[in-house]
C-alpha atoms as a PDB file:
ATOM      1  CA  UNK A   1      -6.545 -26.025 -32.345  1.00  0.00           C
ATOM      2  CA  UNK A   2      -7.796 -22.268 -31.540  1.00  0.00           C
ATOM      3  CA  UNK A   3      -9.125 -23.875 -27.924  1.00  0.00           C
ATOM      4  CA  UNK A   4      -4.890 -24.827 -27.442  1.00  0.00           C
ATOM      5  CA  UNK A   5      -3.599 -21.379 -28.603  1.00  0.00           C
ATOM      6  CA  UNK A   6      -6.123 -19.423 -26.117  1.00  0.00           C
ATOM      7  CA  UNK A   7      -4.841 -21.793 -23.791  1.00  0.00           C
ATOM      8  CA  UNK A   8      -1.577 -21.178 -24.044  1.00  0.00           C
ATOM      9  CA  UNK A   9      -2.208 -17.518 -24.304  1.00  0.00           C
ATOM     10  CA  UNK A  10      -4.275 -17.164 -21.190  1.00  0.00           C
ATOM     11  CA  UNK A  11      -1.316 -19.285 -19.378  1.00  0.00           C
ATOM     12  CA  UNK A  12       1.372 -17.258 -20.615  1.00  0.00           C
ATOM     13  CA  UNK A  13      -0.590 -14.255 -19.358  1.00  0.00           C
ATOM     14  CA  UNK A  14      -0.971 -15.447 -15.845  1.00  0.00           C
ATOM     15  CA  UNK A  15       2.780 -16.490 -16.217  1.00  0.00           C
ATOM     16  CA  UNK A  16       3.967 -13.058 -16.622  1.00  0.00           C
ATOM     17  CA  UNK A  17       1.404 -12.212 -13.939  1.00  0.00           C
ATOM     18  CA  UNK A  18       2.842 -14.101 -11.695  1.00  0.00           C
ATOM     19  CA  UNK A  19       6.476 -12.841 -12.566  1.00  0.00           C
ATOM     20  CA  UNK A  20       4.918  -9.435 -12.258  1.00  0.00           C
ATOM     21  CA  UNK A  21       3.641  -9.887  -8.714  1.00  0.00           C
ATOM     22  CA  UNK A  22       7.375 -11.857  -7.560  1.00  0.00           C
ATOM     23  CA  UNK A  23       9.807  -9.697  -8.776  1.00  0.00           C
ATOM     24  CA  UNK A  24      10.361  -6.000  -8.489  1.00  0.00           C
ATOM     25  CA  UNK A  25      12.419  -5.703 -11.166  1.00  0.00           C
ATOM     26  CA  UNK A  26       9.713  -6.856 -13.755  1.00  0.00           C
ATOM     27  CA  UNK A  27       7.232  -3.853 -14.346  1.00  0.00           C
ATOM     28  CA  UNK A  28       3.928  -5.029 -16.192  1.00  0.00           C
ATOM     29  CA  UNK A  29       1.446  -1.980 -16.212  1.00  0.00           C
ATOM     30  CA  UNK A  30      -2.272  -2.427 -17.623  1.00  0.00           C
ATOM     31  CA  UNK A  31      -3.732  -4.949 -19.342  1.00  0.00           C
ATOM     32  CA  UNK A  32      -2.813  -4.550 -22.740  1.00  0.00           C
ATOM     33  CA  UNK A  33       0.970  -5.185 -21.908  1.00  0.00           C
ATOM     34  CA  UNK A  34      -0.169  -8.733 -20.446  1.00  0.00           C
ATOM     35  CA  UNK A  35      -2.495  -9.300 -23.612  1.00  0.00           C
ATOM     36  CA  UNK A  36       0.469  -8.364 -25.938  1.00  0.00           C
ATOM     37  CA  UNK A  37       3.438  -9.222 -23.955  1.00  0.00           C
ATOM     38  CA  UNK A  38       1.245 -12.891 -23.399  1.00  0.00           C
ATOM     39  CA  UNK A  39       0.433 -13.314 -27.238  1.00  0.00           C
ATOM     40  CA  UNK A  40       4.026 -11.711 -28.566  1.00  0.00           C
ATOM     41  CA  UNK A  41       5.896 -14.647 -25.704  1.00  0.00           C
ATOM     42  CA  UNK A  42       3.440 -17.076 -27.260  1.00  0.00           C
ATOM     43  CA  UNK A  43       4.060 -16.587 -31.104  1.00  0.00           C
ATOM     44  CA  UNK A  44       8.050 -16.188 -30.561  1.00  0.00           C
ATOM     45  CA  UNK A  45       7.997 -20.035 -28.252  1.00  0.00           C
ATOM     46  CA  UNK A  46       5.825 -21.555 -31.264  1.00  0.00           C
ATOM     47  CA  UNK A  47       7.747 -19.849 -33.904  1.00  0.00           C
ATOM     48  CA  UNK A  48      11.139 -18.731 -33.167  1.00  0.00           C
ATOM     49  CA  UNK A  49      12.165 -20.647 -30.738  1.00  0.00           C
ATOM     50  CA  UNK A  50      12.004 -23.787 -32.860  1.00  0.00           C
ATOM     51  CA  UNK A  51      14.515 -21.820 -35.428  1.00  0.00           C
ATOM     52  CA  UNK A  52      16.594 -19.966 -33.133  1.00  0.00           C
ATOM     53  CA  UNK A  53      17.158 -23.794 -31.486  1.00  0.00           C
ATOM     54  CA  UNK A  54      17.877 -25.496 -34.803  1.00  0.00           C
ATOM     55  CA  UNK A  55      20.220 -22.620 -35.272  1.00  0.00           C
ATOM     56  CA  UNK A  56      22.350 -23.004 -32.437  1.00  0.00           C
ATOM     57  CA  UNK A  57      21.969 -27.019 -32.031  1.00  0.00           C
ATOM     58  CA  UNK A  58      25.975 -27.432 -31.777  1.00  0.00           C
ATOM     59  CA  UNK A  59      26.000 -24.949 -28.919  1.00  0.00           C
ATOM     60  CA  UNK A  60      22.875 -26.635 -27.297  1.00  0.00           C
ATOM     61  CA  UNK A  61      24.319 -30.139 -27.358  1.00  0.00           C
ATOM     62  CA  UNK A  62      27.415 -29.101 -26.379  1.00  0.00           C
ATOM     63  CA  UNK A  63      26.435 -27.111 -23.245  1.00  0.00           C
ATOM     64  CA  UNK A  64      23.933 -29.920 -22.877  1.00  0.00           C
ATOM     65  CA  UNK A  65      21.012 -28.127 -23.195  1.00  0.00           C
ATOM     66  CA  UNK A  66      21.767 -25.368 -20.922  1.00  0.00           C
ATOM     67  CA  UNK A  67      21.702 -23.187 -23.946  1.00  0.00           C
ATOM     68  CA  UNK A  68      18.231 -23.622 -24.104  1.00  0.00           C
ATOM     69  CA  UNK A  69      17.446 -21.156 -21.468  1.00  0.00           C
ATOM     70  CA  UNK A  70      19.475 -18.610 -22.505  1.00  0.00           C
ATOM     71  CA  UNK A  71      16.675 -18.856 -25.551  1.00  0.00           C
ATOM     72  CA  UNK A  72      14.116 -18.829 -23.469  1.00  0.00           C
ATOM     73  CA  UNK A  73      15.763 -15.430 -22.045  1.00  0.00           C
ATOM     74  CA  UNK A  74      16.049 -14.230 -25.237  1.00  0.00           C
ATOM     75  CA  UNK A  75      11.980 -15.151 -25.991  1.00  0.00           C
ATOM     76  CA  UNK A  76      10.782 -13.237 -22.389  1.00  0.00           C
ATOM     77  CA  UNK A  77      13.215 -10.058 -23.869  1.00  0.00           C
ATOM     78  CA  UNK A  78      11.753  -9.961 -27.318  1.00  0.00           C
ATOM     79  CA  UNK A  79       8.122 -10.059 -25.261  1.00  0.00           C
ATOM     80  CA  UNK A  80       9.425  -7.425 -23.436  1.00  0.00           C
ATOM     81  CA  UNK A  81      10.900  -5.303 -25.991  1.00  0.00           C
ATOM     82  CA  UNK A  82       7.587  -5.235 -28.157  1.00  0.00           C
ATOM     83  CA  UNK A  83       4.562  -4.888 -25.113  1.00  0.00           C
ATOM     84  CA  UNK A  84       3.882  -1.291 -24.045  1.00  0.00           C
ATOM     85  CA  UNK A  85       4.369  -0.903 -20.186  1.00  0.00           C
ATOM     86  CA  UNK A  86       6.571  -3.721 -19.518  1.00  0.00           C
ATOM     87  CA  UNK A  87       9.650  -4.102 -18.653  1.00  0.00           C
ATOM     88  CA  UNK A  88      12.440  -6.200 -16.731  1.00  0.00           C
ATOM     89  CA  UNK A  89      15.855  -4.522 -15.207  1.00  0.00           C
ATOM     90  CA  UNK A  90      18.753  -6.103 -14.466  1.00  0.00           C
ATOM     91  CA  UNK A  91      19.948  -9.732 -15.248  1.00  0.00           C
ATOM     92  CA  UNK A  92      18.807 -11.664 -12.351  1.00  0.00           C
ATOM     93  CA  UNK A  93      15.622 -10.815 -12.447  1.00  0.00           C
ATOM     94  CA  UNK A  94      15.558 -12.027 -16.414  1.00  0.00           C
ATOM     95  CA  UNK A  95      16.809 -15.396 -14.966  1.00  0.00           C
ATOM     96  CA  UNK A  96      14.324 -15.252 -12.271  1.00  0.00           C
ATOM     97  CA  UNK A  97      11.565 -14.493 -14.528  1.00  0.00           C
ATOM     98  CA  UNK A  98      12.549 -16.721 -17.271  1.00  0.00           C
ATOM     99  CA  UNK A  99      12.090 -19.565 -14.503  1.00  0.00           C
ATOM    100  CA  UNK A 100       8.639 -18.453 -12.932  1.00  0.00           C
ATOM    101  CA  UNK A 101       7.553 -18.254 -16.064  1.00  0.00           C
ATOM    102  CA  UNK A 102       8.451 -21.354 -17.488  1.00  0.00           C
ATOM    103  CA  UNK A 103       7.402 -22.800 -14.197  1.00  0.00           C
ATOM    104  CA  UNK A 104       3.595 -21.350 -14.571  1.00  0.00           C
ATOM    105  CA  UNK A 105       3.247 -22.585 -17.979  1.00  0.00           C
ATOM    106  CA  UNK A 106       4.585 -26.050 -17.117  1.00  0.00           C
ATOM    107  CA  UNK A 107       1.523 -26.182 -14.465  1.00  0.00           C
ATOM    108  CA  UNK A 108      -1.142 -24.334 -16.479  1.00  0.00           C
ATOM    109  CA  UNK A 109      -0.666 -26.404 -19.379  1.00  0.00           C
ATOM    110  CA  UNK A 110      -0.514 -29.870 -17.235  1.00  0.00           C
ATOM    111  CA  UNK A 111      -3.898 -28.402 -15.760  1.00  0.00           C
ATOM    112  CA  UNK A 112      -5.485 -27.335 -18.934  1.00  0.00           C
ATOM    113  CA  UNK A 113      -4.040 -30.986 -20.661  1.00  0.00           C
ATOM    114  CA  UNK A 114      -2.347 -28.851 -23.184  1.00  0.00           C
ATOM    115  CA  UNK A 115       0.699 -31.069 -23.182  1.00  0.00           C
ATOM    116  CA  UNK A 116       2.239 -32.906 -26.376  1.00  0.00           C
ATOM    117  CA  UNK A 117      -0.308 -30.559 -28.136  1.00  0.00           C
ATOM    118  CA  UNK A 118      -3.132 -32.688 -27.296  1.00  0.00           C
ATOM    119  CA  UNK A 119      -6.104 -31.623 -27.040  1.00  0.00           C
ATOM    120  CA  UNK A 120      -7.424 -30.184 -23.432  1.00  0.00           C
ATOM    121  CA  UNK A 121      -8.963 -32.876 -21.665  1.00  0.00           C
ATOM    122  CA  UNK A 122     -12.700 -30.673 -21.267  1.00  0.00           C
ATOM    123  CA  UNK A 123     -13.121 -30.319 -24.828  1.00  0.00           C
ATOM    124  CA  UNK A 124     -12.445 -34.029 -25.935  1.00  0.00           C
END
């Protein structure tokens, strides 16, 4: 279970990396925002997310899941707001980010077999 989280960590790290490196508008400086801002994204997706989608399930369904990514906004902002040295300006680059980085971690964790919360195909 602690192999998954690092996992997930180290992609969500790489994912704001990558956001980092295509957008100007995102500003990640050092490597303590990417630790934080990696671990803070990952911890508010396993935790929060969950709630904040039970929460608004009506408005989910009814925008057919669309609603969804404005969570997933919110999740990169929260990141954001609590990391040292990072930070995103202006709205499109929040969308844009929101979708490289759900992109990345859609690849990382089919390469590192972390999806369904199996276990990661090495360590089997």
């Amino acid at each position: 279970m602690a192999l998954f989280f690092i996992l997930a960590w180290i992609a969500n790290i790489v994912a704001l990396w990558v956001a980092d490196l295509i957008f100007s508008g995102v500003s990640i400086n050092g490597w303590a925002a990417y630790l934080i801002g990696g671990a803070v994204l990952g911890i508010a997706n396993t935790i929060l997310k969950p709630i904040l989608t039970l929460l608004t399930l009506p408005l989910v369904l009814l925008t057919l899941g669309l609603f969804l990514f404005v969570i997933n906004v919110a999740m990169l902002a929260l990141a954001e707001w609590i990391a040292p040295n990072f930070s995103i300006d202006g709205f499109w680059t929040y969308i844009g980010a929101t979708i490289v980085v759900w992109l990345v971690n859609y690849v990382l964790h089919g390469l590192f077999g972390l999806r369904d919360g199996k276990k990661p195909s090495f360590a089997r």
